[in-house]
PDB file of N, CA and C in Angstrom:
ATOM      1  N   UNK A   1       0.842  -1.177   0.000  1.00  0.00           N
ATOM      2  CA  UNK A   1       0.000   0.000   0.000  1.00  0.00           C
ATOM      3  C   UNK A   1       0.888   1.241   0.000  1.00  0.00           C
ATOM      4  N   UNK A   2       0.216   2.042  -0.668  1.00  0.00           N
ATOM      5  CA  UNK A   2       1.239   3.344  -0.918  1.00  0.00           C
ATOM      6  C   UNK A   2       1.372   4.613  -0.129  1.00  0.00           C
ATOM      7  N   UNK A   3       2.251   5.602   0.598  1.00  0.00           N
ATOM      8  CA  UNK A   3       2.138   6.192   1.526  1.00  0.00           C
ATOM      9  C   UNK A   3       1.552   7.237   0.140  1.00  0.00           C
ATOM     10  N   UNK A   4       0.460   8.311   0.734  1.00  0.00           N
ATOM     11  CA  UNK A   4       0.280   9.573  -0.121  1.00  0.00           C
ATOM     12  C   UNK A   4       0.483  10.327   0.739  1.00  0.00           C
ATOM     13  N   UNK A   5       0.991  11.861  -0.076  1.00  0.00           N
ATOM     14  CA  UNK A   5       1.491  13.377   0.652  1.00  0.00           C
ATOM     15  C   UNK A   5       0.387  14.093   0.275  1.00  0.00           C
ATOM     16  N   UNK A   6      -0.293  14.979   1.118  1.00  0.00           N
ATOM     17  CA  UNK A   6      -1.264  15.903   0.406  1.00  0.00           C
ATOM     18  C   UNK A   6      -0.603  16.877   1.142  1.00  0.00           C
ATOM     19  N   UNK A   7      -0.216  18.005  -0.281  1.00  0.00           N
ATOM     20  CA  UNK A   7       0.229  19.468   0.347  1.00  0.00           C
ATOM     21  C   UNK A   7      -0.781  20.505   0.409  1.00  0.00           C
ATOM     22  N   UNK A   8      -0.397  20.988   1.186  1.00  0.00           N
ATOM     23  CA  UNK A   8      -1.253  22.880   1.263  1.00  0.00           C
ATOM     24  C   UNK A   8      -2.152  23.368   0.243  1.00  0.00           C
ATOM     25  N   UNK A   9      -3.136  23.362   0.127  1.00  0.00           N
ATOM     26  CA  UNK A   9      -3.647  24.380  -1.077  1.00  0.00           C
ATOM     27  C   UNK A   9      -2.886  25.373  -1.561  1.00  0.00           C
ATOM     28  N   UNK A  10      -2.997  26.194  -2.874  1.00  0.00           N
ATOM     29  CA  UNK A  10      -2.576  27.219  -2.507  1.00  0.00           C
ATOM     30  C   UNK A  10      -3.624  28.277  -2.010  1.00  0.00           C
ATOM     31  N   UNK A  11      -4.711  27.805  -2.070  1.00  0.00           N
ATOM     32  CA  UNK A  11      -5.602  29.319  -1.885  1.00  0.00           C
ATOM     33  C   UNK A  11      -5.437  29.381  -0.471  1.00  0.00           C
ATOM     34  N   UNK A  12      -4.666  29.163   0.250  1.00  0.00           N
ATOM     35  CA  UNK A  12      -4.139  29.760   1.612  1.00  0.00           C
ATOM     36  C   UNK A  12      -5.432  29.101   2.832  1.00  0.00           C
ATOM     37  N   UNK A  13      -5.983  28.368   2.307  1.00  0.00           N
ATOM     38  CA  UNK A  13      -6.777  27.322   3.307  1.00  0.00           C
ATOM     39  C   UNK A  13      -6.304  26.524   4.262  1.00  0.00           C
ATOM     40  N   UNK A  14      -5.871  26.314   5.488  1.00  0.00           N
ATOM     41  CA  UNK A  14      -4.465  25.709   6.000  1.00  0.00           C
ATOM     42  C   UNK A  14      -5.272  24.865   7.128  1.00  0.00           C
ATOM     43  N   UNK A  15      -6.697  24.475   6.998  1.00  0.00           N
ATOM     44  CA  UNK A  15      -7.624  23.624   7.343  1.00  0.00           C
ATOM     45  C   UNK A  15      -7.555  22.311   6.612  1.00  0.00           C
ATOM     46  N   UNK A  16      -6.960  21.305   7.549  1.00  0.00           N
ATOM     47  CA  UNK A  16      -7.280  20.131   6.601  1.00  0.00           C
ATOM     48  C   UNK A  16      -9.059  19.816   7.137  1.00  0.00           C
ATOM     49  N   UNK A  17      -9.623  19.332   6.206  1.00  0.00           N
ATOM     50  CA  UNK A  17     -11.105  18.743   5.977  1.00  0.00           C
ATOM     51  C   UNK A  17     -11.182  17.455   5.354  1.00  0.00           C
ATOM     52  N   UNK A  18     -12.380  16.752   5.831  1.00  0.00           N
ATOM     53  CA  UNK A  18     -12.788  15.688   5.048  1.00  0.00           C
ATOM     54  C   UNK A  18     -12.542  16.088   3.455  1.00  0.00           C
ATOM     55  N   UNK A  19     -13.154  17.285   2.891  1.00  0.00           N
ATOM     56  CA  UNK A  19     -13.059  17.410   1.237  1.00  0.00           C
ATOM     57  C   UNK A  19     -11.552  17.335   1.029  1.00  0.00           C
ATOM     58  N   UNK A  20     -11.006  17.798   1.672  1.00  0.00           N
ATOM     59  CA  UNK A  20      -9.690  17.359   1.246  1.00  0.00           C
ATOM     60  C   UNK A  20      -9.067  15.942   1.470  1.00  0.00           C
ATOM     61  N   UNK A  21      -9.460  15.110   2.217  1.00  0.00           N
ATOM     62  CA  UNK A  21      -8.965  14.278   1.809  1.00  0.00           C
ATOM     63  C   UNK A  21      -9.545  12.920   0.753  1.00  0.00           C
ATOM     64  N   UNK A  22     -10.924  13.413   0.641  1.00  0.00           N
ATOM     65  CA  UNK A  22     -11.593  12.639  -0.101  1.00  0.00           C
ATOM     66  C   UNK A  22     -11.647  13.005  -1.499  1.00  0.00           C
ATOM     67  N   UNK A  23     -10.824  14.408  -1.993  1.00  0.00           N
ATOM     68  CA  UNK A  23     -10.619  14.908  -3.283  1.00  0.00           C
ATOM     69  C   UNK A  23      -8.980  13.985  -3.377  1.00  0.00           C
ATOM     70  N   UNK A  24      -8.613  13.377  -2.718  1.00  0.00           N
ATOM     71  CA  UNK A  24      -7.347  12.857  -2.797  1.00  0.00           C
ATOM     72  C   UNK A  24      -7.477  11.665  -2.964  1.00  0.00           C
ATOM     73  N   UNK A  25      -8.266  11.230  -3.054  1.00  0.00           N
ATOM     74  CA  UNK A  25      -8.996   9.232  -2.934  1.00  0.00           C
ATOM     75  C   UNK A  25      -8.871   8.726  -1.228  1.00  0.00           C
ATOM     76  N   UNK A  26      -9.210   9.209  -0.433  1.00  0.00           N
ATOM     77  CA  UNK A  26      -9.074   9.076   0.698  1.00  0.00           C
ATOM     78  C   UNK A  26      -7.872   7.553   1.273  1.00  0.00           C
ATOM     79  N   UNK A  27      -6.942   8.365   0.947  1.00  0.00           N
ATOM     80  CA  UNK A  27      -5.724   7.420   1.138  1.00  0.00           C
ATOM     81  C   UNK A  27      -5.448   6.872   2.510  1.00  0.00           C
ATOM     82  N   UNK A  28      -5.460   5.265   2.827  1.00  0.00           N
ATOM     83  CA  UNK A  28      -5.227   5.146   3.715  1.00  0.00           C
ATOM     84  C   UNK A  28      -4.250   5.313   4.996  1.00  0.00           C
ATOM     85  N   UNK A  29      -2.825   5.929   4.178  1.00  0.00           N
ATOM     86  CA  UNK A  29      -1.538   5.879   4.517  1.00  0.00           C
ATOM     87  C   UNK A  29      -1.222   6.990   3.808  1.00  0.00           C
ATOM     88  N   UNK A  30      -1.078   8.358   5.383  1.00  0.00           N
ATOM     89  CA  UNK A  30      -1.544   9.678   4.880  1.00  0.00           C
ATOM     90  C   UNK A  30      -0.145  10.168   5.489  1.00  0.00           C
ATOM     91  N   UNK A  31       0.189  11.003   4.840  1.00  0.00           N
ATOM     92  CA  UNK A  31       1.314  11.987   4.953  1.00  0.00           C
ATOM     93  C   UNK A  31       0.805  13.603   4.625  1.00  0.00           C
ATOM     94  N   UNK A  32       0.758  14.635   5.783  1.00  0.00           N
ATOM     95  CA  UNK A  32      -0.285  15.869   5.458  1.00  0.00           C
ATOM     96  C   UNK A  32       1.494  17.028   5.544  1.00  0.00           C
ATOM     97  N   UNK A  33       1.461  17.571   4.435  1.00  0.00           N
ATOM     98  CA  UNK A  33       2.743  18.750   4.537  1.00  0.00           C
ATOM     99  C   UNK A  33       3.023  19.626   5.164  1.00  0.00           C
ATOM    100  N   UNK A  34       4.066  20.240   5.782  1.00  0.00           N
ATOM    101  CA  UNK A  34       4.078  20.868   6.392  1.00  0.00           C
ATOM    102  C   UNK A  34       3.434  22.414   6.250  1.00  0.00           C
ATOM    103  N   UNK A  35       2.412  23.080   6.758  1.00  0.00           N
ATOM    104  CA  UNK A  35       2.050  23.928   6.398  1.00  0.00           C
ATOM    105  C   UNK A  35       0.759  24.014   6.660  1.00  0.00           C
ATOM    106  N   UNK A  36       0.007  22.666   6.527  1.00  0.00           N
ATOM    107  CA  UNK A  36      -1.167  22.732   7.522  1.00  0.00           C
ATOM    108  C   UNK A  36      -1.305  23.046   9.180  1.00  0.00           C
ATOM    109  N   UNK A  37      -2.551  23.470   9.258  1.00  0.00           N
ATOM    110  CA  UNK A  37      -2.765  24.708  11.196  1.00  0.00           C
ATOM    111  C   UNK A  37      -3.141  24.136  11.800  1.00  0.00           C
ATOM    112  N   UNK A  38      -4.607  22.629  11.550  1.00  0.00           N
ATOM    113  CA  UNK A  38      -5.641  22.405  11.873  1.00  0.00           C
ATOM    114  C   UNK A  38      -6.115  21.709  11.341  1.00  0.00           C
ATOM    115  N   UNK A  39      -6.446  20.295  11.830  1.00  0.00           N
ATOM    116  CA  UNK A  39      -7.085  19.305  11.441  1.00  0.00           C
ATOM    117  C   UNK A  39      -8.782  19.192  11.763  1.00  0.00           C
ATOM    118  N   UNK A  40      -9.336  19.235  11.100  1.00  0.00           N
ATOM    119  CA  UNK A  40     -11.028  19.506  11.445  1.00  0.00           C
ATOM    120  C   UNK A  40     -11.460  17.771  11.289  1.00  0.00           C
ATOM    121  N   UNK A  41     -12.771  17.819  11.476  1.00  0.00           N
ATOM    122  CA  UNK A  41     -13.760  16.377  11.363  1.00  0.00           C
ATOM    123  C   UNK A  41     -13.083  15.378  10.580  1.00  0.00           C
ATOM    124  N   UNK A  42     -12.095  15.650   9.746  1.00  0.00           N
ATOM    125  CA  UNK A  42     -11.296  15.010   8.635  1.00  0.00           C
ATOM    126  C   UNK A  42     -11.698  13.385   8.275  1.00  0.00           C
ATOM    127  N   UNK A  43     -11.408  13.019   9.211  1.00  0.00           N
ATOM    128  CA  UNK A  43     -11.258  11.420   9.582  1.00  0.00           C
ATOM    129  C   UNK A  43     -12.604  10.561  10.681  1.00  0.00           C
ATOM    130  N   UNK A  44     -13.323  11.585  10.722  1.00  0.00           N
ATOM    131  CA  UNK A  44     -14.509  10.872  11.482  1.00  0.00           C
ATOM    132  C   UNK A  44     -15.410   9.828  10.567  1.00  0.00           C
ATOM    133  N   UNK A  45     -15.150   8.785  11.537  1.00  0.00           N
ATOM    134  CA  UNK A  45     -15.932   7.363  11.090  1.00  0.00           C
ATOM    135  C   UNK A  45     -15.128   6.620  10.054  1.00  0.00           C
ATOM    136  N   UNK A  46     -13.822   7.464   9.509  1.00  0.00           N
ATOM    137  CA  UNK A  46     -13.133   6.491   8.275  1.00  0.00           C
ATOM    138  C   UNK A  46     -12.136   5.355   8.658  1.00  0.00           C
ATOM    139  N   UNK A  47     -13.375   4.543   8.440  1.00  0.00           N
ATOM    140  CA  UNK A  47     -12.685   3.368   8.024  1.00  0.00           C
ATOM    141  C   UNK A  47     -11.566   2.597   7.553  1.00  0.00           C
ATOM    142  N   UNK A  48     -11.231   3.873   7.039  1.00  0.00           N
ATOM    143  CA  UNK A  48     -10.115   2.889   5.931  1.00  0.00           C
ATOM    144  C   UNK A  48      -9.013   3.799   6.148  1.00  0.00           C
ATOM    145  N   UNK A  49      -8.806   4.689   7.055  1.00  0.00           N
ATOM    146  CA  UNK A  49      -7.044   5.475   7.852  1.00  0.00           C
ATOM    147  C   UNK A  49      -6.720   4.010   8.598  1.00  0.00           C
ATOM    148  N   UNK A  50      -5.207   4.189   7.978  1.00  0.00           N
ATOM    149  CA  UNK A  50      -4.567   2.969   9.131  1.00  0.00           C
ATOM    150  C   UNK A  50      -3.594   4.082   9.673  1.00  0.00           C
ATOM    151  N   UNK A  51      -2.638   5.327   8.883  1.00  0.00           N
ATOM    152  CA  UNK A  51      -1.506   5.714   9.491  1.00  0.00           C
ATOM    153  C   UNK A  51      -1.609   7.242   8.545  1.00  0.00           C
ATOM    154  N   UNK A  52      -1.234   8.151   9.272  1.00  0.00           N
ATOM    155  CA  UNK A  52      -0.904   9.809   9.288  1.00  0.00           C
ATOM    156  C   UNK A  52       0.116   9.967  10.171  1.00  0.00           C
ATOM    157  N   UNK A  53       0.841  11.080   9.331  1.00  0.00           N
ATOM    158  CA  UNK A  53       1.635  11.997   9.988  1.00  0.00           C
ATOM    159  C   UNK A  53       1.541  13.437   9.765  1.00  0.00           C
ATOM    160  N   UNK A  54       1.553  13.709  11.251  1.00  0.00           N
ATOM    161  CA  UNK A  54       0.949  15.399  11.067  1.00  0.00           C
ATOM    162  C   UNK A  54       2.061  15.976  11.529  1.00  0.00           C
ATOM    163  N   UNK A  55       2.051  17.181  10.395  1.00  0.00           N
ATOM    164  CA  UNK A  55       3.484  17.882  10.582  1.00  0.00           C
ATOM    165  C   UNK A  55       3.720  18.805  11.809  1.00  0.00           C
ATOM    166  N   UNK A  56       4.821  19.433  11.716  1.00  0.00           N
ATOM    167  CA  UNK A  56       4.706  20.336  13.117  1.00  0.00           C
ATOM    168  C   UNK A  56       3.877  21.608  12.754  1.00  0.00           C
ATOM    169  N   UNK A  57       3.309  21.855  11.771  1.00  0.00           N
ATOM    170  CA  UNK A  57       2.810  23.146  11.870  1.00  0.00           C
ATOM    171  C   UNK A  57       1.573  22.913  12.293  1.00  0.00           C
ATOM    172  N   UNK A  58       0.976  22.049  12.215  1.00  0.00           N
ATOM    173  CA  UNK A  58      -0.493  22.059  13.027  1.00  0.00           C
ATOM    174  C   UNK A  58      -0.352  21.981  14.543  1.00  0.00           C
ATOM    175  N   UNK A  59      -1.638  23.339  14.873  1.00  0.00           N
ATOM    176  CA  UNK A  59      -1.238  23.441  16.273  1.00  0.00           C
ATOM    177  C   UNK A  59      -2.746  23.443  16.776  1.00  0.00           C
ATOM    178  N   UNK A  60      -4.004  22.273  15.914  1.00  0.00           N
ATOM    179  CA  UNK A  60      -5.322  22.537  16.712  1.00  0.00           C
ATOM    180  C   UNK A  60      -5.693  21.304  15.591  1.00  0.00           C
ATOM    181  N   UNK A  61      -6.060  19.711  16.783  1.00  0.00           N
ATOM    182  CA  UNK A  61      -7.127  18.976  15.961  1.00  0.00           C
ATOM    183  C   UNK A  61      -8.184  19.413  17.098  1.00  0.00           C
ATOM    184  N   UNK A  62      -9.357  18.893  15.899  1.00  0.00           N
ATOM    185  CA  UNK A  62     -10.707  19.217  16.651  1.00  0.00           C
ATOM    186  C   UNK A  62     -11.214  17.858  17.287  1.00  0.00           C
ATOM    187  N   UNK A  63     -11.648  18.061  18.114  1.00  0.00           N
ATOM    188  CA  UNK A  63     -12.198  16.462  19.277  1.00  0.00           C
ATOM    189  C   UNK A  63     -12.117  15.493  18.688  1.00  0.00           C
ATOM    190  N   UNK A  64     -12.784  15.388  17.872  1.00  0.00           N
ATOM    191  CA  UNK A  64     -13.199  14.245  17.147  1.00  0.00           C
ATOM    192  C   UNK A  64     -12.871  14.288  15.974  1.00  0.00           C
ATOM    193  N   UNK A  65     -11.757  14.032  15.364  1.00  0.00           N
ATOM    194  CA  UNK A  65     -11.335  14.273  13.929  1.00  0.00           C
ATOM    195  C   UNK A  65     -10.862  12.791  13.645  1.00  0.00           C
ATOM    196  N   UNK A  66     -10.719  12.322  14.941  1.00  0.00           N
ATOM    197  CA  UNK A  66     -10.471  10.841  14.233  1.00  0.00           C
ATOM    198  C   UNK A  66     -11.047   9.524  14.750  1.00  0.00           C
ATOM    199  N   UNK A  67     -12.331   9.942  15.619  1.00  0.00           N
ATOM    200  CA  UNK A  67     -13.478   9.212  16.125  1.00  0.00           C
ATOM    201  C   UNK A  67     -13.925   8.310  14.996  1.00  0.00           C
ATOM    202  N   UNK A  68     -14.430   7.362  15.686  1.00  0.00           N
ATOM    203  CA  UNK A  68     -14.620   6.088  14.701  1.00  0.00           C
ATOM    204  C   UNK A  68     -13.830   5.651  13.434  1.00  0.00           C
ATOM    205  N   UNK A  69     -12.858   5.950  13.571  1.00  0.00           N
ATOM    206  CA  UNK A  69     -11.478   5.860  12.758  1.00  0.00           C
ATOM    207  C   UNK A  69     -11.064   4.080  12.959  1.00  0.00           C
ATOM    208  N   UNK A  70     -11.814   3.175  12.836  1.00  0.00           N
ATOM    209  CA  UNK A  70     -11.594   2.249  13.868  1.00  0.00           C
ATOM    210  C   UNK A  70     -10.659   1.178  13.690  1.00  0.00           C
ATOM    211  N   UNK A  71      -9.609   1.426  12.139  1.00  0.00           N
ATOM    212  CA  UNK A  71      -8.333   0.509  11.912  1.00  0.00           C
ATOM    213  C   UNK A  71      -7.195   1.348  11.450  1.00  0.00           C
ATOM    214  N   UNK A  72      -7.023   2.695  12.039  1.00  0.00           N
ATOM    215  CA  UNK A  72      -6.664   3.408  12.938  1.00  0.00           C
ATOM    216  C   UNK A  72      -5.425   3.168  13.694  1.00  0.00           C
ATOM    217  N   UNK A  73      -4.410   2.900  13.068  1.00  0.00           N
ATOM    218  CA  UNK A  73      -3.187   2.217  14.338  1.00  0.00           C
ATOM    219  C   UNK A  73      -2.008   2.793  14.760  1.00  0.00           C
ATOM    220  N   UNK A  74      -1.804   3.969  13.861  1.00  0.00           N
ATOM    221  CA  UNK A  74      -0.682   4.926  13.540  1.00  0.00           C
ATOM    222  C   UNK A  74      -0.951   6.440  13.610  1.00  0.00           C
ATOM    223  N   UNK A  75      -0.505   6.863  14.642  1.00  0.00           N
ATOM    224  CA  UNK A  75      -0.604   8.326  14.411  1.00  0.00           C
ATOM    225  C   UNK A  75       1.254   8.978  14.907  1.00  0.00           C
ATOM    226  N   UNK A  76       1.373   9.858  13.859  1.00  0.00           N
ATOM    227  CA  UNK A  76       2.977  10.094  14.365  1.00  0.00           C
ATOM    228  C   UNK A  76       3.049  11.800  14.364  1.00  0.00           C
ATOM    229  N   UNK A  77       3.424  12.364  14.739  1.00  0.00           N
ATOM    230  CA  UNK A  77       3.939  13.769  14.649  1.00  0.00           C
ATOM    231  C   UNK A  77       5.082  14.146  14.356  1.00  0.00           C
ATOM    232  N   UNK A  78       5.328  14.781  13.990  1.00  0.00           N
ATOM    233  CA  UNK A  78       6.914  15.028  13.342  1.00  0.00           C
ATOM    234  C   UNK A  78       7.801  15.922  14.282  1.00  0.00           C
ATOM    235  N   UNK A  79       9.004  15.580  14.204  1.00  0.00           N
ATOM    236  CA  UNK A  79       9.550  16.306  15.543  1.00  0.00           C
ATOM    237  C   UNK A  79       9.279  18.099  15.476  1.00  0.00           C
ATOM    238  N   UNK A  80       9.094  18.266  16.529  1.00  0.00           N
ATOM    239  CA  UNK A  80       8.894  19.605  16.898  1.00  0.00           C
ATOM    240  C   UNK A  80       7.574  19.943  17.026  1.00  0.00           C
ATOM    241  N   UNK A  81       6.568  19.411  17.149  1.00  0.00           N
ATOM    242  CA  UNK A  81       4.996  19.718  17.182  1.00  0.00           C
ATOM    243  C   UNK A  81       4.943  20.753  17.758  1.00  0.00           C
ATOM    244  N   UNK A  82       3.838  21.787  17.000  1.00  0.00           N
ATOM    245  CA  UNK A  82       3.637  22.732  17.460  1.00  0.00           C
ATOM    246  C   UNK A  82       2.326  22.384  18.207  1.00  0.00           C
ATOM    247  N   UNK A  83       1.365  21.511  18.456  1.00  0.00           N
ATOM    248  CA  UNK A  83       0.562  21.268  18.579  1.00  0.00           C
ATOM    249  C   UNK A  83      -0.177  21.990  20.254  1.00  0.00           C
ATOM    250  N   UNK A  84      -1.042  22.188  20.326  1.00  0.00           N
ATOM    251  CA  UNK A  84      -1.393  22.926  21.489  1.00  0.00           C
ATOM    252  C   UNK A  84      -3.245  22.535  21.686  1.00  0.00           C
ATOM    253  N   UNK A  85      -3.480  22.044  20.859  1.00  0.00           N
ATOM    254  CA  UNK A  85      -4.955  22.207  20.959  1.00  0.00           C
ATOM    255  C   UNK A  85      -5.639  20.894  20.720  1.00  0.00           C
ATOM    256  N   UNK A  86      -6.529  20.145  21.037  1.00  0.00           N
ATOM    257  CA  UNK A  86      -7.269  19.186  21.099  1.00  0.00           C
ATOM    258  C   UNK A  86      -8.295  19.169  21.557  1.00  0.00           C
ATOM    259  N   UNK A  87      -9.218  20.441  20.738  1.00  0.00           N
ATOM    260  CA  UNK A  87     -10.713  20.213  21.480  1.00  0.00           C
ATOM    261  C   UNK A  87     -12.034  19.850  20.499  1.00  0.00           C
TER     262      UNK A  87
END
């Protein structure tokens, strides 16, 4: 199975979303670039995430962004997380 990278928009959107990753074929084995802020609902109920890595520039997932995520086994951060937020 193949790791995919999804980079930044350019229209300066720095929200990852479900549309974004489902305009990507909702890859199971996710690599998000550095440059994303904020991970939103993204991953709620998907099934089919086994592994992400979220770069250090995101510094806010939302509660539940990866609720019912349920084969789900990998989550990594990249050194230096800016991360601060988890609500």
């Amino acid at each position: 199975m193949d790791t995919y990278t999804i980079p930044v928009p350019e229209s300066g959107n720095t929200a990852f979303t479900r549309k974004d990753w489902e305009q990507h074929g909702r890859p199971p084995i996710l690599i998000l670039e550095e440059g994303w802020t904020m991970i939103d609902n993204a991953f709620y109920g998907a099934e089919d995430l086994l592994m992400i890595r979220i770069p250090a520039s995101v510094i806010r997932i939302v509660r539940d962004a990866f609720a019912l995520a349920t084969k789900l086994h990998q989550v990594a951060f990249v050194e230096g997380s800016r991360l601060r937020f988890i609500q």
